[in-house]
PDB file of N, CA and C in Angstrom:
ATOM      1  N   UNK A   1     175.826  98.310 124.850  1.00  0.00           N
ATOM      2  CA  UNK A   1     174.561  98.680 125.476  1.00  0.00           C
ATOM      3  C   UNK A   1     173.729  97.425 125.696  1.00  0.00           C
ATOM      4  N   UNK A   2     173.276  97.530 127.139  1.00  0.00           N
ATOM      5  CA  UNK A   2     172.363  96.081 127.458  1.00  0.00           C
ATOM      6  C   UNK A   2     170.869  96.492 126.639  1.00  0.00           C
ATOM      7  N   UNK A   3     170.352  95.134 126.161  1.00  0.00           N
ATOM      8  CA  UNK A   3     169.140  94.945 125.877  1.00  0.00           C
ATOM      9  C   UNK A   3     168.129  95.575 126.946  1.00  0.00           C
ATOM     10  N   UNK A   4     166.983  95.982 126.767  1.00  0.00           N
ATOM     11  CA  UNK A   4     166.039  95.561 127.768  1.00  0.00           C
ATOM     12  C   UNK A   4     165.117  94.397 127.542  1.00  0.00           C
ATOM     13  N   UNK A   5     164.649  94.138 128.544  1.00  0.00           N
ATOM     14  CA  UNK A   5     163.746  93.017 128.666  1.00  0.00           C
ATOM     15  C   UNK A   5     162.578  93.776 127.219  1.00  0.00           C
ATOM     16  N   UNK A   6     162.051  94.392 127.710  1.00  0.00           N
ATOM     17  CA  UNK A   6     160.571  94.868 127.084  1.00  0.00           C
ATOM     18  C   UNK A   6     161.089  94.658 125.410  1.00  0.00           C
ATOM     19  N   UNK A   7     162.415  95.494 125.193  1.00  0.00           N
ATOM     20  CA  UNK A   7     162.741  95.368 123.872  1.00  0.00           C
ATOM     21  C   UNK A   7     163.012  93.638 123.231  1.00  0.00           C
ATOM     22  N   UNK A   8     163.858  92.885 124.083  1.00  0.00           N
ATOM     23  CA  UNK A   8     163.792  91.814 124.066  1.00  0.00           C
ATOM     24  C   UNK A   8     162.169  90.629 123.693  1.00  0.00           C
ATOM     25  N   UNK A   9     161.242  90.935 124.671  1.00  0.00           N
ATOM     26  CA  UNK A   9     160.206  90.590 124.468  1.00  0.00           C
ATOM     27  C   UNK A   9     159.561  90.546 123.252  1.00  0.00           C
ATOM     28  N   UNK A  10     159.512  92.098 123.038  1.00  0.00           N
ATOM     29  CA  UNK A  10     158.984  92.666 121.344  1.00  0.00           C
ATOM     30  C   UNK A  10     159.755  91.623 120.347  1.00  0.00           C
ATOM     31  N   UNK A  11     160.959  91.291 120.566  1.00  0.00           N
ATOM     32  CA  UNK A  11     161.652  90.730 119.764  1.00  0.00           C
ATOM     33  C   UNK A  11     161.298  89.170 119.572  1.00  0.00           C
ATOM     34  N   UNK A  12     161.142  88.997 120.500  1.00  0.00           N
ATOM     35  CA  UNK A  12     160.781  87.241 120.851  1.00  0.00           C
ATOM     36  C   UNK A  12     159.376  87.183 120.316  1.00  0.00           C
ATOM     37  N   UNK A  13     158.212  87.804 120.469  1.00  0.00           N
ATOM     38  CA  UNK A  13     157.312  88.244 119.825  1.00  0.00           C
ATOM     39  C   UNK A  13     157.230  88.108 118.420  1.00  0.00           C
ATOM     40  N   UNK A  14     158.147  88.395 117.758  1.00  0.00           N
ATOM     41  CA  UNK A  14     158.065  88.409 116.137  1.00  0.00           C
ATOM     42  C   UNK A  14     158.565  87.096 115.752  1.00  0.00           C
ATOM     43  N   UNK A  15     159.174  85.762 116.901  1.00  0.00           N
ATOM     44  CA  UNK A  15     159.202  84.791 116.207  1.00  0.00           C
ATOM     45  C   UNK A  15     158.148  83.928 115.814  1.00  0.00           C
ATOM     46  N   UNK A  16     158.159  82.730 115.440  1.00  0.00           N
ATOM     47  CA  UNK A  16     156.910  81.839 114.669  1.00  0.00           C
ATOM     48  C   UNK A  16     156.420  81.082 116.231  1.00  0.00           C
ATOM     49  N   UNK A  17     155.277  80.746 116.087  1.00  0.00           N
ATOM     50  CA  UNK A  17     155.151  79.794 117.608  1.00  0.00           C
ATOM     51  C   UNK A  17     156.007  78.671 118.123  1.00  0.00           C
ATOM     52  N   UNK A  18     156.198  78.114 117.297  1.00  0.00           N
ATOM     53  CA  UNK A  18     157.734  77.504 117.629  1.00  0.00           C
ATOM     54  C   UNK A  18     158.816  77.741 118.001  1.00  0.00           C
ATOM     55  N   UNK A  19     159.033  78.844 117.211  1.00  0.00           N
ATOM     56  CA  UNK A  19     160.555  79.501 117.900  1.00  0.00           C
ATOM     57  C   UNK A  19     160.560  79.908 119.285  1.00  0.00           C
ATOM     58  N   UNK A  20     159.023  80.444 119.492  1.00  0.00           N
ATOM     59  CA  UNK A  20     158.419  80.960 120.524  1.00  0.00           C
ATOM     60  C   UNK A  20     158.281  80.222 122.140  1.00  0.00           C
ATOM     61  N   UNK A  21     157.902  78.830 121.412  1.00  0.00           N
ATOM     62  CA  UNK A  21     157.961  77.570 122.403  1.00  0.00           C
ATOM     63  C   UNK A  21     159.189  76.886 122.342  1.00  0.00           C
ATOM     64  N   UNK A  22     160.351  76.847 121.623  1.00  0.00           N
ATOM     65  CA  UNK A  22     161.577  76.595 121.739  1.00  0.00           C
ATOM     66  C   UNK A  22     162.603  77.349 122.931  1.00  0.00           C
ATOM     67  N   UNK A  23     162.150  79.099 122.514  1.00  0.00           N
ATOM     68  CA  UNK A  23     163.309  79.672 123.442  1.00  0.00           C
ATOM     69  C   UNK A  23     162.422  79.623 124.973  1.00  0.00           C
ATOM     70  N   UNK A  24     161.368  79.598 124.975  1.00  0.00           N
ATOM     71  CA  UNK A  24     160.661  79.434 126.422  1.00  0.00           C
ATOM     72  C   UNK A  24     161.047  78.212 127.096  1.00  0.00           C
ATOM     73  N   UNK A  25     161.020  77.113 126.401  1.00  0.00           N
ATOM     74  CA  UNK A  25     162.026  75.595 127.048  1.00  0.00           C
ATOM     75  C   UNK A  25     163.241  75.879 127.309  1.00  0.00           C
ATOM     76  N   UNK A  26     163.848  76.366 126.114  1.00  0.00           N
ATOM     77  CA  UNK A  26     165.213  76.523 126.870  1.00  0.00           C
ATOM     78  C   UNK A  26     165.151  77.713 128.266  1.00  0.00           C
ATOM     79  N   UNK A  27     164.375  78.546 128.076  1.00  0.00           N
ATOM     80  CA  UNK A  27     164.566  79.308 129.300  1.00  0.00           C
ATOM     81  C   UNK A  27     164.051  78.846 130.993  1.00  0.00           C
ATOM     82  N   UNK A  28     163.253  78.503 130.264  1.00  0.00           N
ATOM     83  CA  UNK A  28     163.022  77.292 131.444  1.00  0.00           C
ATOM     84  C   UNK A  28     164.037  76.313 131.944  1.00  0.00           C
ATOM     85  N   UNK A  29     164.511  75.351 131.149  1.00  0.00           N
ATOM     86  CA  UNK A  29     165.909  74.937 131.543  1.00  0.00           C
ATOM     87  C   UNK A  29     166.902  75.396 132.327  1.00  0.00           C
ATOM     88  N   UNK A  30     167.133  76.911 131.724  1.00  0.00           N
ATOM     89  CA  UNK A  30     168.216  77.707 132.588  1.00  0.00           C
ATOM     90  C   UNK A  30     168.263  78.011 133.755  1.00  0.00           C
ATOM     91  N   UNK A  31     166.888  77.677 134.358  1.00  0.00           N
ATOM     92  CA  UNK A  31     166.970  78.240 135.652  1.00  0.00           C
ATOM     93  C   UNK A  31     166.780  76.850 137.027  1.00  0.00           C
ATOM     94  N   UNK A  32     167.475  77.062 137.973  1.00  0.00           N
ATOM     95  CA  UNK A  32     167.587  76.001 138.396  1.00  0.00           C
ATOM     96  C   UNK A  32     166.040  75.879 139.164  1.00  0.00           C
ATOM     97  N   UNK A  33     166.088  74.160 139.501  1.00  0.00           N
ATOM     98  CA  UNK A  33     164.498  74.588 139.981  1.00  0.00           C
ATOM     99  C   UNK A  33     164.620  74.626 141.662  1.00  0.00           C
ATOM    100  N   UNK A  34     163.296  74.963 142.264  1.00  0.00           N
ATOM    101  CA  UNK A  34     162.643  75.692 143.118  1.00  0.00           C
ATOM    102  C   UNK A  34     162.693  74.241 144.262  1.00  0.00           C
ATOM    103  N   UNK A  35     163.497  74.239 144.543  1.00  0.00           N
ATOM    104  CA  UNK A  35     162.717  72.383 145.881  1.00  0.00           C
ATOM    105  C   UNK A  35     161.634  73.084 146.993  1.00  0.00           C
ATOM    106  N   UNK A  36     161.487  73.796 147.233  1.00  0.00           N
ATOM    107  CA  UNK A  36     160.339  74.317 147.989  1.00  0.00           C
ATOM    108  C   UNK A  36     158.768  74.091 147.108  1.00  0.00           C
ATOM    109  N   UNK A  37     159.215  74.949 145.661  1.00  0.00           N
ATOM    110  CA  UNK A  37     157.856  74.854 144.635  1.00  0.00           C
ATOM    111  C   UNK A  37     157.785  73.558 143.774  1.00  0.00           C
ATOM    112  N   UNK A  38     158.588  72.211 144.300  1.00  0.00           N
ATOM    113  CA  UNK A  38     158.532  70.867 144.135  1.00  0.00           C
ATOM    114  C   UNK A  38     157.876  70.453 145.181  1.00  0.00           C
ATOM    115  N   UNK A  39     157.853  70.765 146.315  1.00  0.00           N
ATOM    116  CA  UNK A  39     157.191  70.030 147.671  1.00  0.00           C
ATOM    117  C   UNK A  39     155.923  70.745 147.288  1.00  0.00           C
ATOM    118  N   UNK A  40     155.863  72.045 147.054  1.00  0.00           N
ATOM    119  CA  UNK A  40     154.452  72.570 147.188  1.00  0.00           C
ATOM    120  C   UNK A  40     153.642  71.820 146.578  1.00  0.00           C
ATOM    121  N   UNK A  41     154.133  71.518 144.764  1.00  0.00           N
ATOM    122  CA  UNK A  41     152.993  71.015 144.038  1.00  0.00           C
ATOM    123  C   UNK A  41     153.016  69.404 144.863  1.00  0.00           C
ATOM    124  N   UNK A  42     154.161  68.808 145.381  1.00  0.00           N
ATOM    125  CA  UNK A  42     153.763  67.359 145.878  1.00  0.00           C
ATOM    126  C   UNK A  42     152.434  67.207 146.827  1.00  0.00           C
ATOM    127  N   UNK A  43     152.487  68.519 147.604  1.00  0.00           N
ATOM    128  CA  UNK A  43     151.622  68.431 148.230  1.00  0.00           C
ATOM    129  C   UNK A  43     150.335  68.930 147.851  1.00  0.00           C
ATOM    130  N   UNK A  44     150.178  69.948 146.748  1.00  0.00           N
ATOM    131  CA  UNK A  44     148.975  69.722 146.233  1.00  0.00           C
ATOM    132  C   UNK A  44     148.359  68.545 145.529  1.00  0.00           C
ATOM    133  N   UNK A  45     149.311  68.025 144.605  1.00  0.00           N
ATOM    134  CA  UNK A  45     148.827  66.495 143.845  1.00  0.00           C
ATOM    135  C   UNK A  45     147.965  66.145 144.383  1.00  0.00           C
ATOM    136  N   UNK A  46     149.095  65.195 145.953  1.00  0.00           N
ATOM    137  CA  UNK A  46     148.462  64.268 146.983  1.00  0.00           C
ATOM    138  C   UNK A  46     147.061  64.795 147.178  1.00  0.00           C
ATOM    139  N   UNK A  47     146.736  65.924 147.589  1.00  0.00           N
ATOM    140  CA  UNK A  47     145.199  66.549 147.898  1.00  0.00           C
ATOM    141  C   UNK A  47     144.393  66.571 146.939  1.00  0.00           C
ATOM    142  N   UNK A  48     144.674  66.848 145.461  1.00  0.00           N
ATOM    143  CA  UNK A  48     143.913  66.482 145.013  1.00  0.00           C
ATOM    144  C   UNK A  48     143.439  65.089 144.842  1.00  0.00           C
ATOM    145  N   UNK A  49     144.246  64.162 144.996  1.00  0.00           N
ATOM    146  CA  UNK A  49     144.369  62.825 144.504  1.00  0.00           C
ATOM    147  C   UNK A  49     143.513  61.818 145.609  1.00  0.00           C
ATOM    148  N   UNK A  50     143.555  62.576 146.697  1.00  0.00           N
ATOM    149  CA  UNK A  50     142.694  62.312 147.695  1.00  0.00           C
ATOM    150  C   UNK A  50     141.361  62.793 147.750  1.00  0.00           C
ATOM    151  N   UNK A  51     141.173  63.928 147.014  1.00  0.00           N
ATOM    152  CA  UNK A  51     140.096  64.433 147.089  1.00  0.00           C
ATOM    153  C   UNK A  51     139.334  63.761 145.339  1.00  0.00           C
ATOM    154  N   UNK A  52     139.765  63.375 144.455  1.00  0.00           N
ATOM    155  CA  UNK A  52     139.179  62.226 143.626  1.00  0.00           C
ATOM    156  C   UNK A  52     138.679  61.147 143.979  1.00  0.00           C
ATOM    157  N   UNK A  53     139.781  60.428 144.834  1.00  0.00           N
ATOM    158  CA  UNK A  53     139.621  58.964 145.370  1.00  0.00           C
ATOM    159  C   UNK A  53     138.342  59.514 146.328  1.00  0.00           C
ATOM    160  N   UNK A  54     138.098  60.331 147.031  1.00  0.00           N
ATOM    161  CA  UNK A  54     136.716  59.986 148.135  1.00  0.00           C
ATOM    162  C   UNK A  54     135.876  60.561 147.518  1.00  0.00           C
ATOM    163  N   UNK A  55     135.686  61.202 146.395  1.00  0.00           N
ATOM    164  CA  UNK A  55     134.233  61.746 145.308  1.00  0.00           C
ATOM    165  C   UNK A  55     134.215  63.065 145.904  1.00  0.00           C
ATOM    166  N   UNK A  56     134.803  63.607 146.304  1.00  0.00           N
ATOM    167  CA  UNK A  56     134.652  65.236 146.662  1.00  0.00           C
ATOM    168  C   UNK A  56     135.105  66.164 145.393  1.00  0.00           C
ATOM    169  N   UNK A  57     135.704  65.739 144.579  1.00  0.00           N
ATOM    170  CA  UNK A  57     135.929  66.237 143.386  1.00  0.00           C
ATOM    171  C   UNK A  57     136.183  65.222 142.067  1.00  0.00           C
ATOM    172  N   UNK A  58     135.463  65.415 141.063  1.00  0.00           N
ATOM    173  CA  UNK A  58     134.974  65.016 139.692  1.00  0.00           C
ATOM    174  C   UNK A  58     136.192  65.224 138.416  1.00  0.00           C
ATOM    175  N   UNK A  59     137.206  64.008 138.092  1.00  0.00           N
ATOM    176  CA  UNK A  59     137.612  64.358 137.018  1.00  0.00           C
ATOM    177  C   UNK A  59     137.196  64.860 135.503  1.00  0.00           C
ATOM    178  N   UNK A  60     137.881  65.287 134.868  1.00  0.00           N
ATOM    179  CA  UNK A  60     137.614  65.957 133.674  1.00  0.00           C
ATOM    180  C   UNK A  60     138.772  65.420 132.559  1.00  0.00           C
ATOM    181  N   UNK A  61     138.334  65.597 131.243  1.00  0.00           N
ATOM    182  CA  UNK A  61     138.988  65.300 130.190  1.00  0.00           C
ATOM    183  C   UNK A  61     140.458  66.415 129.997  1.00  0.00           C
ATOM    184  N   UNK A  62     141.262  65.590 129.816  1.00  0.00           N
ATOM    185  CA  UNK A  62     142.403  66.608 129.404  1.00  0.00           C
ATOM    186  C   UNK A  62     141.466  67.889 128.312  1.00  0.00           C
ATOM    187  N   UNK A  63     141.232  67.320 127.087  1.00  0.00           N
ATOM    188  CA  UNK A  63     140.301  69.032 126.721  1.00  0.00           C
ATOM    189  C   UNK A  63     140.296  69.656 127.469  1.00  0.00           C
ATOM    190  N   UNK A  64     138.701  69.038 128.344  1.00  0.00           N
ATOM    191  CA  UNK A  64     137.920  70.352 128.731  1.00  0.00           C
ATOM    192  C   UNK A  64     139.052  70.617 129.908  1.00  0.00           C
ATOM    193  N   UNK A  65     139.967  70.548 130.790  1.00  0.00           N
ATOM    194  CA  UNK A  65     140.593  71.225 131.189  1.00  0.00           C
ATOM    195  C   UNK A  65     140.963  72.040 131.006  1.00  0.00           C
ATOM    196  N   UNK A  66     142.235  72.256 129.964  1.00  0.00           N
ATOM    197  CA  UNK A  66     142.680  73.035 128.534  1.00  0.00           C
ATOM    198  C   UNK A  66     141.661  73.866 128.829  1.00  0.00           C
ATOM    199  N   UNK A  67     140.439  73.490 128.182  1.00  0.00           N
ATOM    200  CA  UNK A  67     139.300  74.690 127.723  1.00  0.00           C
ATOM    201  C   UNK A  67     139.265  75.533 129.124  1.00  0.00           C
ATOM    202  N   UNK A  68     138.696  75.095 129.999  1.00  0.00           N
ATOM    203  CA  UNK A  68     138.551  75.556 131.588  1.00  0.00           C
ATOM    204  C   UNK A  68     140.014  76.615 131.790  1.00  0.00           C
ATOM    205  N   UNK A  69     141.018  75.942 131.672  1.00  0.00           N
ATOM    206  CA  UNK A  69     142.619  77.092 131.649  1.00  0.00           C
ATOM    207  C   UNK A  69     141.818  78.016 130.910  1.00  0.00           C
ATOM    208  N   UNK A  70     142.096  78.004 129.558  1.00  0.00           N
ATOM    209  CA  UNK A  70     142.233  79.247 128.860  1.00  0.00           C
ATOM    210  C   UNK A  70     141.049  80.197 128.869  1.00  0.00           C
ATOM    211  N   UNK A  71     140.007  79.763 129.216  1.00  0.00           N
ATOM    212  CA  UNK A  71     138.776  80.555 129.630  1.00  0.00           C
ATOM    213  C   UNK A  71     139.225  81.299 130.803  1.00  0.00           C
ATOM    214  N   UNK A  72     139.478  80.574 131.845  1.00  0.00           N
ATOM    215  CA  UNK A  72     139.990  81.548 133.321  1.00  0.00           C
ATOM    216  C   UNK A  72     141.495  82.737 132.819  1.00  0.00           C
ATOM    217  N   UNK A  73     142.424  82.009 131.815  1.00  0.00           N
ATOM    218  CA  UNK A  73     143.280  83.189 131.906  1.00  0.00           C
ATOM    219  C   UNK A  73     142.624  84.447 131.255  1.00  0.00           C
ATOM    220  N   UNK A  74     141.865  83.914 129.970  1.00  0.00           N
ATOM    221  CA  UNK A  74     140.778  85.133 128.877  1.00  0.00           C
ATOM    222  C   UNK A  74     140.699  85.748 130.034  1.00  0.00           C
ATOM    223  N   UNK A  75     139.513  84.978 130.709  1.00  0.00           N
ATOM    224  CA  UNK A  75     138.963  86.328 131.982  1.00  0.00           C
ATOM    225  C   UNK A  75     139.850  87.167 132.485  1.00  0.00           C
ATOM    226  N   UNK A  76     140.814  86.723 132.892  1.00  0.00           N
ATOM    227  CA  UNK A  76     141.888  87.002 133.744  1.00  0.00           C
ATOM    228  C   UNK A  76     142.518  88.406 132.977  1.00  0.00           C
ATOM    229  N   UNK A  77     142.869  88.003 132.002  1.00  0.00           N
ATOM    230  CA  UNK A  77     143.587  89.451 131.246  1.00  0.00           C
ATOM    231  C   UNK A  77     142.285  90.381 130.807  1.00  0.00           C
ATOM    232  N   UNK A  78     141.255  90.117 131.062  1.00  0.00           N
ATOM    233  CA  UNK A  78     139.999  90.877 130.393  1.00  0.00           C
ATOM    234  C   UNK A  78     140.323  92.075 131.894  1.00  0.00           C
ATOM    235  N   UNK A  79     140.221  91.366 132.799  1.00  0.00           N
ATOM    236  CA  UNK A  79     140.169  92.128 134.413  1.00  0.00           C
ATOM    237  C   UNK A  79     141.011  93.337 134.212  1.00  0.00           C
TER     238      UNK A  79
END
């Protein structure tokens, strides 16, 4: 009998955060990557990187980035 995902999940769930961030690398690994969603982010970089260099947008500290992510996903799953 195949696993399901959901049951699977639950399962992955009960490991330690490590184990947690271990099998997510490797799963990541497994899958081959995307050359379309390699050009995409190339071409976002460049825009942002352009849009630093002429002052249209303001860097930030690795932190408060971080902080800025996890505030927008909070919201995000609050929705």
């Amino acid at each position: 009998m195949a696993i399901t995902f959901e049951a699977l999940y639950q399962e992955a769930l009960s490991l330690s955060d490590e184990g947690r961030i271990a099998l997510a690398e490797r799963l990541l690994e497994s899958v081959e990557p995307d050359p379309n969603l390699f050009e995409a982010q190339t071409v976002v970089a460049r825009q942002r990187l352009t849009e630093l260099e002429s002052g249209k947008a303001q860097p930030v500290s690795g932190p408060e980035g971080l902080r800025r992510v996890r505030e927008a996903i909070e919201k995000r799953s609050q929705e």
